[in-house]
Protein backbone atom coordinates (compact mmCIF):
# COMPACT_ATOMS: atom_id res chain seq x y z
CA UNK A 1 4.36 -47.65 40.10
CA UNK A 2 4.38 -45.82 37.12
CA UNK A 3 4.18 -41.70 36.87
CA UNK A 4 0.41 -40.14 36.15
CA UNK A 5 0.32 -38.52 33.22
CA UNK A 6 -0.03 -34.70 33.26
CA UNK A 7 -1.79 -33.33 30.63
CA UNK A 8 -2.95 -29.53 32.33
CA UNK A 9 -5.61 -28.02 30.60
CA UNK A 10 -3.99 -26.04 27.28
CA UNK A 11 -6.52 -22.58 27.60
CA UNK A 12 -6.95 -20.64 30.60
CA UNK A 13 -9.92 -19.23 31.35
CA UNK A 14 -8.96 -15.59 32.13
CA UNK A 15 -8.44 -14.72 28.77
CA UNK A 16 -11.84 -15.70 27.54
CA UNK A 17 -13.69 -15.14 25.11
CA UNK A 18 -10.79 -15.88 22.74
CA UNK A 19 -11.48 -13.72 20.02
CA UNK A 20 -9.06 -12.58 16.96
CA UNK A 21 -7.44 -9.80 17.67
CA UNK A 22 -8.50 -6.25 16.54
CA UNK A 23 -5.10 -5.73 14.42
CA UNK A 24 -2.07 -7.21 13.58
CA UNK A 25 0.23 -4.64 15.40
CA UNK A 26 0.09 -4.90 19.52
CA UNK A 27 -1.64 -2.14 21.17
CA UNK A 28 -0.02 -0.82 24.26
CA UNK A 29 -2.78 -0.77 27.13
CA UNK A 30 -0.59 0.88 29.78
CA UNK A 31 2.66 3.04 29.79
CA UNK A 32 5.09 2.85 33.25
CA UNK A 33 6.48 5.66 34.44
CA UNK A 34 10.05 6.49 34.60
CA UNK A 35 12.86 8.27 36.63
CA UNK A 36 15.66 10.31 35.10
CA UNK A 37 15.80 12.64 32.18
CA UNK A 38 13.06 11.91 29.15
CA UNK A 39 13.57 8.84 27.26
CA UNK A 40 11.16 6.83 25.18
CA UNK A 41 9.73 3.89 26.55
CA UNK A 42 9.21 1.51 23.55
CA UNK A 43 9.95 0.44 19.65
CA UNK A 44 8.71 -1.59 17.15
CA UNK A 45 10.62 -4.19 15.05
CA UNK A 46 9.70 -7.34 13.44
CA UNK A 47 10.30 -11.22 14.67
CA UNK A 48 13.01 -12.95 12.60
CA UNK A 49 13.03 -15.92 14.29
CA UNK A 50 14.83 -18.16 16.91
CA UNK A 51 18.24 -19.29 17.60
CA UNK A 52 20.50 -20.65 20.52
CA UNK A 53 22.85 -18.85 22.11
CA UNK A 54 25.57 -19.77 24.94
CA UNK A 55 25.98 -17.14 27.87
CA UNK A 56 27.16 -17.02 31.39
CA UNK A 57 24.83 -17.71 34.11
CA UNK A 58 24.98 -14.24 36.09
CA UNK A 59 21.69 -14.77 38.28
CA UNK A 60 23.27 -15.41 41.76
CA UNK A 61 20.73 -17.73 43.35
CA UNK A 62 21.39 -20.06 40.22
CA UNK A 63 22.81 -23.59 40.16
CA UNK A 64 24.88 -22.64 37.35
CA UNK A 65 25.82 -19.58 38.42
CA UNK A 66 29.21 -18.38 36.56
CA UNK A 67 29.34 -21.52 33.95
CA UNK A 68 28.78 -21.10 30.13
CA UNK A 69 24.90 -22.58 29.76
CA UNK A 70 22.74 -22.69 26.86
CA UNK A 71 19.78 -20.24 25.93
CA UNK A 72 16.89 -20.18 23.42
CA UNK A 73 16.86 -16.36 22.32
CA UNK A 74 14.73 -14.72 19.48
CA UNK A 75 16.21 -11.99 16.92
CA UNK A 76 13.38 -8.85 16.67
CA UNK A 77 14.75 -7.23 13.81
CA UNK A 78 14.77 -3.13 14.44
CA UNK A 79 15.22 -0.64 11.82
CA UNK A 80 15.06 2.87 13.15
CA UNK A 81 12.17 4.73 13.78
CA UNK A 82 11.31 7.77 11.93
CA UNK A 83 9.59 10.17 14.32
CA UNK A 84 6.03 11.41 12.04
CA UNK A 85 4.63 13.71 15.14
CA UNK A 86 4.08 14.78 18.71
CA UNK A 87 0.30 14.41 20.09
CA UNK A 88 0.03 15.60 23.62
CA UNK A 89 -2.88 14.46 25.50
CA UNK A 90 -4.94 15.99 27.84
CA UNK A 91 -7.66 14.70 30.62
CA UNK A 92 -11.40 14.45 29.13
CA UNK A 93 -14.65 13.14 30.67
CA UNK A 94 -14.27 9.35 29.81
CA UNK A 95 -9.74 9.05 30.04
CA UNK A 96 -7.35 11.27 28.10
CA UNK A 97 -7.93 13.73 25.03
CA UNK A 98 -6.20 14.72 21.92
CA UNK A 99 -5.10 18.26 22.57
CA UNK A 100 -2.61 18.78 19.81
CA UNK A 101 -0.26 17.14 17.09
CA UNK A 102 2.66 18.30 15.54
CA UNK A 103 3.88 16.62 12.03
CA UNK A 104 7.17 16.39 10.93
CA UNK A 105 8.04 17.99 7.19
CA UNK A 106 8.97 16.15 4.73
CA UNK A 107 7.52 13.05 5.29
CA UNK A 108 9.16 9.46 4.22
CA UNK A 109 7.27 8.31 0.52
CA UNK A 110 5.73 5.36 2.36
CA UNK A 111 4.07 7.10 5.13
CA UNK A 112 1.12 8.01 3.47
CA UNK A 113 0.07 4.01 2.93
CA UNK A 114 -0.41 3.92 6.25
CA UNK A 115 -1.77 7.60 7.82
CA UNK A 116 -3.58 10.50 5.75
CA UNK A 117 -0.86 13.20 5.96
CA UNK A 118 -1.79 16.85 6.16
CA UNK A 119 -1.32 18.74 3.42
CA UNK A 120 1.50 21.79 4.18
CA UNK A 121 2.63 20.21 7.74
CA UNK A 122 3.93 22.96 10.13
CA UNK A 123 5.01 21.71 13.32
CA UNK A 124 5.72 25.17 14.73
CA UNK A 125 2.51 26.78 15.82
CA UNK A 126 1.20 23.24 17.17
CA UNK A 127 4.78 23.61 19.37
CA UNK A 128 3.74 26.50 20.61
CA UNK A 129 0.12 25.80 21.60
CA UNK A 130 2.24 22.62 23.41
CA UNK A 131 4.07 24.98 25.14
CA UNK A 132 1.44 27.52 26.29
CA UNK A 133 -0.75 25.11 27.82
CA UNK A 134 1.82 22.71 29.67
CA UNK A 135 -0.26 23.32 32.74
CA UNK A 136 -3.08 21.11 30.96
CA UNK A 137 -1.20 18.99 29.12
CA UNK A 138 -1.10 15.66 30.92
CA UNK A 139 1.09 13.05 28.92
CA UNK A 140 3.41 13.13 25.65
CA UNK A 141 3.38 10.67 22.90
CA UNK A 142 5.59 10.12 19.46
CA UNK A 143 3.93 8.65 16.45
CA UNK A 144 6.49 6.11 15.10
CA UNK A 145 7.28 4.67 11.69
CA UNK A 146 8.47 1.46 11.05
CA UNK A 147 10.52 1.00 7.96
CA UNK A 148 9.88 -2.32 6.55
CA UNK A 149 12.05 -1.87 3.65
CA UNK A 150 15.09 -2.16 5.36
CA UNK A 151 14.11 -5.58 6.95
CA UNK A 152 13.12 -9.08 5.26
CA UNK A 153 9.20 -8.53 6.04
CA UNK A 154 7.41 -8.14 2.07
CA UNK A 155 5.76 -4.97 2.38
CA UNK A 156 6.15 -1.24 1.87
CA UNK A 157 3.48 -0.43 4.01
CA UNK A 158 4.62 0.98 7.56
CA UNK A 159 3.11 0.28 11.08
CA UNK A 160 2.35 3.94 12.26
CA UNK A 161 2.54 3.29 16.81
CA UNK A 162 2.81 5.51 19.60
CA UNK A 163 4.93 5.46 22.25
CA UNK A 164 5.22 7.66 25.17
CA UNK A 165 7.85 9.81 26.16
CA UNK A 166 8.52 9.84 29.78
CA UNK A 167 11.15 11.54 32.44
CA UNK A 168 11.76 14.76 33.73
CA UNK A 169 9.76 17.78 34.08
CA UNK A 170 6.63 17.92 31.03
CA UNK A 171 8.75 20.95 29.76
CA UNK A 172 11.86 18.72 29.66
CA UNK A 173 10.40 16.20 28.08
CA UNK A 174 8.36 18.39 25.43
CA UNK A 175 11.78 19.74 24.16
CA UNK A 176 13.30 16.41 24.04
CA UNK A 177 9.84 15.06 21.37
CA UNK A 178 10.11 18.16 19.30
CA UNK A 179 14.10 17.87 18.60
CA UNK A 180 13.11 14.21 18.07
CA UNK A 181 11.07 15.82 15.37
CA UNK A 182 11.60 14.18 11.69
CA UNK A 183 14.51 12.16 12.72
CA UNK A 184 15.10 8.37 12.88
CA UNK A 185 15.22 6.85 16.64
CA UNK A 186 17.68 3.81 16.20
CA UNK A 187 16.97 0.73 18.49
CA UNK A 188 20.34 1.35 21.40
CA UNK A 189 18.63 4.84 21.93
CA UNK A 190 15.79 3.29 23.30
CA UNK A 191 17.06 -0.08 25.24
CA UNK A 192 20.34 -1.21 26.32
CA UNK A 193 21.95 -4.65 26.37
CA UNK A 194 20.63 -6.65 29.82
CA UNK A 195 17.69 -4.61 30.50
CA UNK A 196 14.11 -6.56 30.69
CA UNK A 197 11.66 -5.37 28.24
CA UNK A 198 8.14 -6.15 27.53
CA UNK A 199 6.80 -7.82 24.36
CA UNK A 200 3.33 -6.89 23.47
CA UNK A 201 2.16 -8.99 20.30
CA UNK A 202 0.02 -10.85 18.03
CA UNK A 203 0.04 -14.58 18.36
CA UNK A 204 0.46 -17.04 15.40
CA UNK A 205 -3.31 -17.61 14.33
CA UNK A 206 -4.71 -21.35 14.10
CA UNK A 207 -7.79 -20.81 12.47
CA UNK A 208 -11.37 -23.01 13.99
CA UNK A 209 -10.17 -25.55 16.20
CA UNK A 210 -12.06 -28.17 17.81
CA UNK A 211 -12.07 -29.00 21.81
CA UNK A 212 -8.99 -31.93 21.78
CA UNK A 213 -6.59 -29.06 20.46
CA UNK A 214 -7.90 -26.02 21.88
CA UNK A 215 -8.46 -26.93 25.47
CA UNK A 216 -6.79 -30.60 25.66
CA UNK A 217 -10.03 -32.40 26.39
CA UNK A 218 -9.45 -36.19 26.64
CA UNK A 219 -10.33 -38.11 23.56
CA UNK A 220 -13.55 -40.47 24.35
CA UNK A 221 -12.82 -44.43 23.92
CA UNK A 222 -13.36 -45.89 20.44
CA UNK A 223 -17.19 -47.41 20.66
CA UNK A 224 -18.28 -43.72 22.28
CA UNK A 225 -21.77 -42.85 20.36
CA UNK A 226 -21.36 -40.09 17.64
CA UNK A 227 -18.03 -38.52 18.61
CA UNK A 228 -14.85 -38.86 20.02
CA UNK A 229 -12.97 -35.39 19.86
CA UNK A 230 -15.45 -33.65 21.84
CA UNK A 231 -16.53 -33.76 25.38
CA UNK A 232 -18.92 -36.45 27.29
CA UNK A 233 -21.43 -33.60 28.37
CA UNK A 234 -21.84 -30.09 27.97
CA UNK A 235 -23.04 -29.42 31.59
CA UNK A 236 -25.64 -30.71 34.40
CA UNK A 237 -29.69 -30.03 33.90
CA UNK A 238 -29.42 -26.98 36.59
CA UNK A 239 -28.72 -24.57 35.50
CA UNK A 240 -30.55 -24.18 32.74
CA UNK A 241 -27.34 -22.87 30.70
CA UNK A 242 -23.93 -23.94 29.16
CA UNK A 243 -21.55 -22.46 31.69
CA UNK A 244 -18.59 -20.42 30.32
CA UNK A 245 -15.79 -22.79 32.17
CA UNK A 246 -17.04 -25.97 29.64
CA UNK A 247 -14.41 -26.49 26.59
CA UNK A 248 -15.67 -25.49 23.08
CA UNK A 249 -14.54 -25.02 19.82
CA UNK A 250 -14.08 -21.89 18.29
CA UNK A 251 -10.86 -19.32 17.27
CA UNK A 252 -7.66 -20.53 17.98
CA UNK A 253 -4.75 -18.30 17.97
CA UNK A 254 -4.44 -14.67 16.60
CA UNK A 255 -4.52 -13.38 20.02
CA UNK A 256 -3.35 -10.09 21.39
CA UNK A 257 -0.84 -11.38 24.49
CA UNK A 258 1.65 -9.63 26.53
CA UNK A 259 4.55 -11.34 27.86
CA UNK A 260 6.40 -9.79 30.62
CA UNK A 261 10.43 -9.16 31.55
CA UNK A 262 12.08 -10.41 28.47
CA UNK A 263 15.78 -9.78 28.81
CA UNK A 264 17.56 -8.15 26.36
CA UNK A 265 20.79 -10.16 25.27
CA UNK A 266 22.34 -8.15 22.70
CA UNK A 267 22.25 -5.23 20.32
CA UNK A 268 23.71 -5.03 17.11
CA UNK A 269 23.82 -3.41 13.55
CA UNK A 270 25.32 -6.34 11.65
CA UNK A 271 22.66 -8.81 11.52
CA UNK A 272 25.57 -10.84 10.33
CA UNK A 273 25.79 -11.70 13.75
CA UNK A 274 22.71 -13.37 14.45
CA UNK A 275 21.60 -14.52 10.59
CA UNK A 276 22.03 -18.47 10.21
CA UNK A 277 23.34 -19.92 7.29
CA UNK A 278 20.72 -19.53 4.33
CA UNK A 279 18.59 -17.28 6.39
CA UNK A 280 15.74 -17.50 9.12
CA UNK A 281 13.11 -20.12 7.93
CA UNK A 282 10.37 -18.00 6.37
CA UNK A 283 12.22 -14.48 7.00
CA UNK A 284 15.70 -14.36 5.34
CA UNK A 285 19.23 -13.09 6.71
CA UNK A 286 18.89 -9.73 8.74
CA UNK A 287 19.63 -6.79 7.14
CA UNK A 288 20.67 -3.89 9.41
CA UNK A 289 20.18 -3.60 13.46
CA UNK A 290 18.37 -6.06 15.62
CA UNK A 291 17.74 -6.89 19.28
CA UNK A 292 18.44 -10.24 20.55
CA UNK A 293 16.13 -11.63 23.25
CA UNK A 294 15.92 -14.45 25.67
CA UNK A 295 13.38 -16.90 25.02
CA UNK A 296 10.12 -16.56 23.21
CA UNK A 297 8.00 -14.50 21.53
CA UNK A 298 4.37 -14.49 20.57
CA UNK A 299 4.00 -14.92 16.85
CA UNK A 300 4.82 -16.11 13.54
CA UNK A 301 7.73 -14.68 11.77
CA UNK A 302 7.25 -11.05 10.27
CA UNK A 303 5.18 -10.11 12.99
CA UNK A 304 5.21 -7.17 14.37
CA UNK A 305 6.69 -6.82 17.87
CA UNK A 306 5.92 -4.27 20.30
CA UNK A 307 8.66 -3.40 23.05
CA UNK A 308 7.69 -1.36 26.48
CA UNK A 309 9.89 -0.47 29.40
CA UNK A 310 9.04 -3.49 31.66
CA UNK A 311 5.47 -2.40 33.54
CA UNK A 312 6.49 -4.59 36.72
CA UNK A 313 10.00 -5.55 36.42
CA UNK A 314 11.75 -7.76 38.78
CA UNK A 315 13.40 -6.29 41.90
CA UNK A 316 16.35 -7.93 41.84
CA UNK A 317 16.99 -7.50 37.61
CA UNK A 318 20.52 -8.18 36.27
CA UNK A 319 21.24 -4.74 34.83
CA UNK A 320 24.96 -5.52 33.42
CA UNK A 321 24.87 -6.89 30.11
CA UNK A 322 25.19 -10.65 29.69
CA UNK A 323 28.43 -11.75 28.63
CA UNK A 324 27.01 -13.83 25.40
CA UNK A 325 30.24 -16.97 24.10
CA UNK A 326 28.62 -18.29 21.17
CA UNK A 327 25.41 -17.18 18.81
CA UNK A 328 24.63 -20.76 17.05
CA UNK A 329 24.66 -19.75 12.92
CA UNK A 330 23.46 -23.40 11.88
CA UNK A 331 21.03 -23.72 9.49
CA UNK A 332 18.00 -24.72 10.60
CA UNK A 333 17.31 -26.43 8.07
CA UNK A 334 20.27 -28.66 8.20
C-alpha cells in the first residue's frame, strides 16, 4: 500500500485578504517590554542571502544533542544606525500622541532623501520640554537611519524606522536616547550572539497568480470543460454569495509577515566571514558588520529586515552563544 500524497493547502486563511503590502520596510505593530537598564529593542539591516553553517547541537531535549549538525542560516547585513531624533509619545483619544521630537545636528547628506529635515535643528529645548513633562510622557522612541552605502543594496536613499527604547525608570531611559543623540548605534549594541530575535519583513512579491499556485488547488483531468487550473465550483446555490474560504486568484507575495524567535548565530564586522566566493547571488560580498541567523527570512535579497526583541520568546531559550565549526564559503553558483 502505497503512501497518500499530502499536498496541504499552500495559503492560510487568517491572513486574508492578501493584499501588497503598504511599504517595502516592515512596520513594527507591537514593542515588548523589557527588564534591566534602557536598551533598544530593534535594528534594521538588509538580507544578503543564505548559507550553511555547522554548529553544536546545545538544545538538551535534542537527539543530537552535543554533535556537530548542519544549519541553514541567513546573513542580514547591519551597518550602524545613525540616531536622527527622539519623539516621545504621549496617550491621546484614539492610542498614543506625538508630544515632542528632538533632531540631531548635523545631519548625514543622505538623510534628507528620505525625511524633510528642519531647518536650524536644536535638540535642546525639545530635551527639556521631555524632561518637564515625564509625568505625561508615556513611551520613548529613536528615529533610525540606515546607511545603505556601506552595504551591497544600490541605493543612497535611507530607510528612516523607529524603534523603542525600553528599561529602567522613563528618566533613565530619556538620558540614555538623548546621549544616543547624533551618534551611530552599531549592530552588538543592540543584540548579542544566541539571543532569539524577531524578523518583521516584506515577502518576495509574485505578482497575479492563479488558484493551482496560490492556494494548491488540484488540477482538473484533461477533457474538464473550459479550464483546468481553476476550481470545479465556486460554491453551493445557498447562500447566495462566494464565501471567503473558496480559492481565487489574485496578489501573490509582497506581504508584510512576521516570523517569530529567530536565533541569532553570530556577529561580526568582517563580512569576510560569511561572504561566499564571488559574492551572494544578486547581493555581492558583505562589506562591514552583519548578523548571522538561523534559518529563513521573508524576502528577496536587499530587502529590508526589521529586528525586535522577541515579543513571546521561548521559556526555555538557549542564551549562551552557539559554538558555530564551519561557515560554508562555496559559491553558490558552483
Amino acid at each position: 500500500m502505497g503512501h497518500r500524497k499530502n499536498a496541504p493547502k499552500r495559503g492560510s486563511l487568517a491572513f486574508l485578504p492578501r493584499g501588497r503590502s503598504a511599504s517595502q520596510v516592515g512596520r513594527v505593530r507591537f514593542w515588548p517590554g523589557l527588564e534591566g537598564g534602557p536598551a533598544l529593542l530593534g535594528f534594521t539591516g538588509y538580507k544578503a542571502g543564505m548559507t550553511r553553517v555547522f554548529l553544536v547541537e546545545d538544545r538538551p531535549g535534542s537527539p543530537d544533542y552535543g554533535r556537530e549538525v548542519p544549519r541553514p542560516a541567513t546573513v542580514v547585513e547591519a551597518p550602524p544606525l545613525w540616531v536622527c531624533a527622539v519623539r516621545a509619545y504621549v496617550r491621546g483619544r484614539n492610542g498614543l500622541r506625538t508630544f515632542a521630537e528632538a533632531w540631531a545636528e548635523n545631519p548625514p547628506k543622505d538623510l534628507d532623501r528620505a525625511v524633510p529635515l528642519p531647518e536650524k535643528p536644536d535638540p535642546g529645548p525639545a530635551l527639556k520640554k521631555m524632561e518637564e513633562n515625564l509625568e505625561r510622557i508615556v513611551e520613548l522612541r529613536l528615529l533610525v537611519a540606515t546607511q545603505p552605502r556601506l552595504t551591497g543594496v544600490p541605493k543612497k536613499k535611507p530607510d528612516v524606522t523607529e524603534v523603542k527604547v525600553d528599561g529602567g525608570p522613563l528618566g533613565d531611559r530619556l538620558k540614555f536616547a538623548g546621549g544616543l543623540l547624533g551618534k551611530t548605534v552599531s549592530v552588538a549594541e543592540v543584540f548579542k550572539e544566541g539571543q532569539m530575535v524577531d524578523v518583521i519583513s516584506v515577502t518576495k512579491g509574485k505578482g497575479v497568480q492563479g488558484v493551482v499556485k496560490r492556494w494548491g488547488v488540484k488540477i482538473l483531468p484533461r477533457k474538464s470543460r473550459k479550464k483546468k487550473r481553476g476550481i470545479g465550483a465556486q460554491g453551493p446555490w445557498n447562500p447566495h454569495r462566494i464565501l471567503y474560504s473558496v480559492p481565487r486568484a489574485g496578489q501573490m507575495g509582497y506581504f508584510h509577515r512576521t516570523e517569530y524567535n529567530k536565533r541569532v548565530l553570530k556577529i561580526g564586522t568582517d563580512g569576510k566571514e560569511v561572504s561566499p566566493k564571488g559574492g551572494f547571488v544578486r547581493y555581492g560580498p558583505v562589506r562591514g558588520s552583519y548578523i548571522l541567523l538561523d534559518g529563513s527570512v521573508p524576502g528577496p535579497p536587499k530587502r529590508a529586515v526589521r529586528l525586535r526583541y522577541p515579543a513571546r520568546p521561548p521559556r526555555e531559550a538557549q542564551e549562551a552563544p552557539p559554538k558555530i565549526t564551519h561557515i560554508s564559503l562555496e559559491s553558490p553558483q558552483g
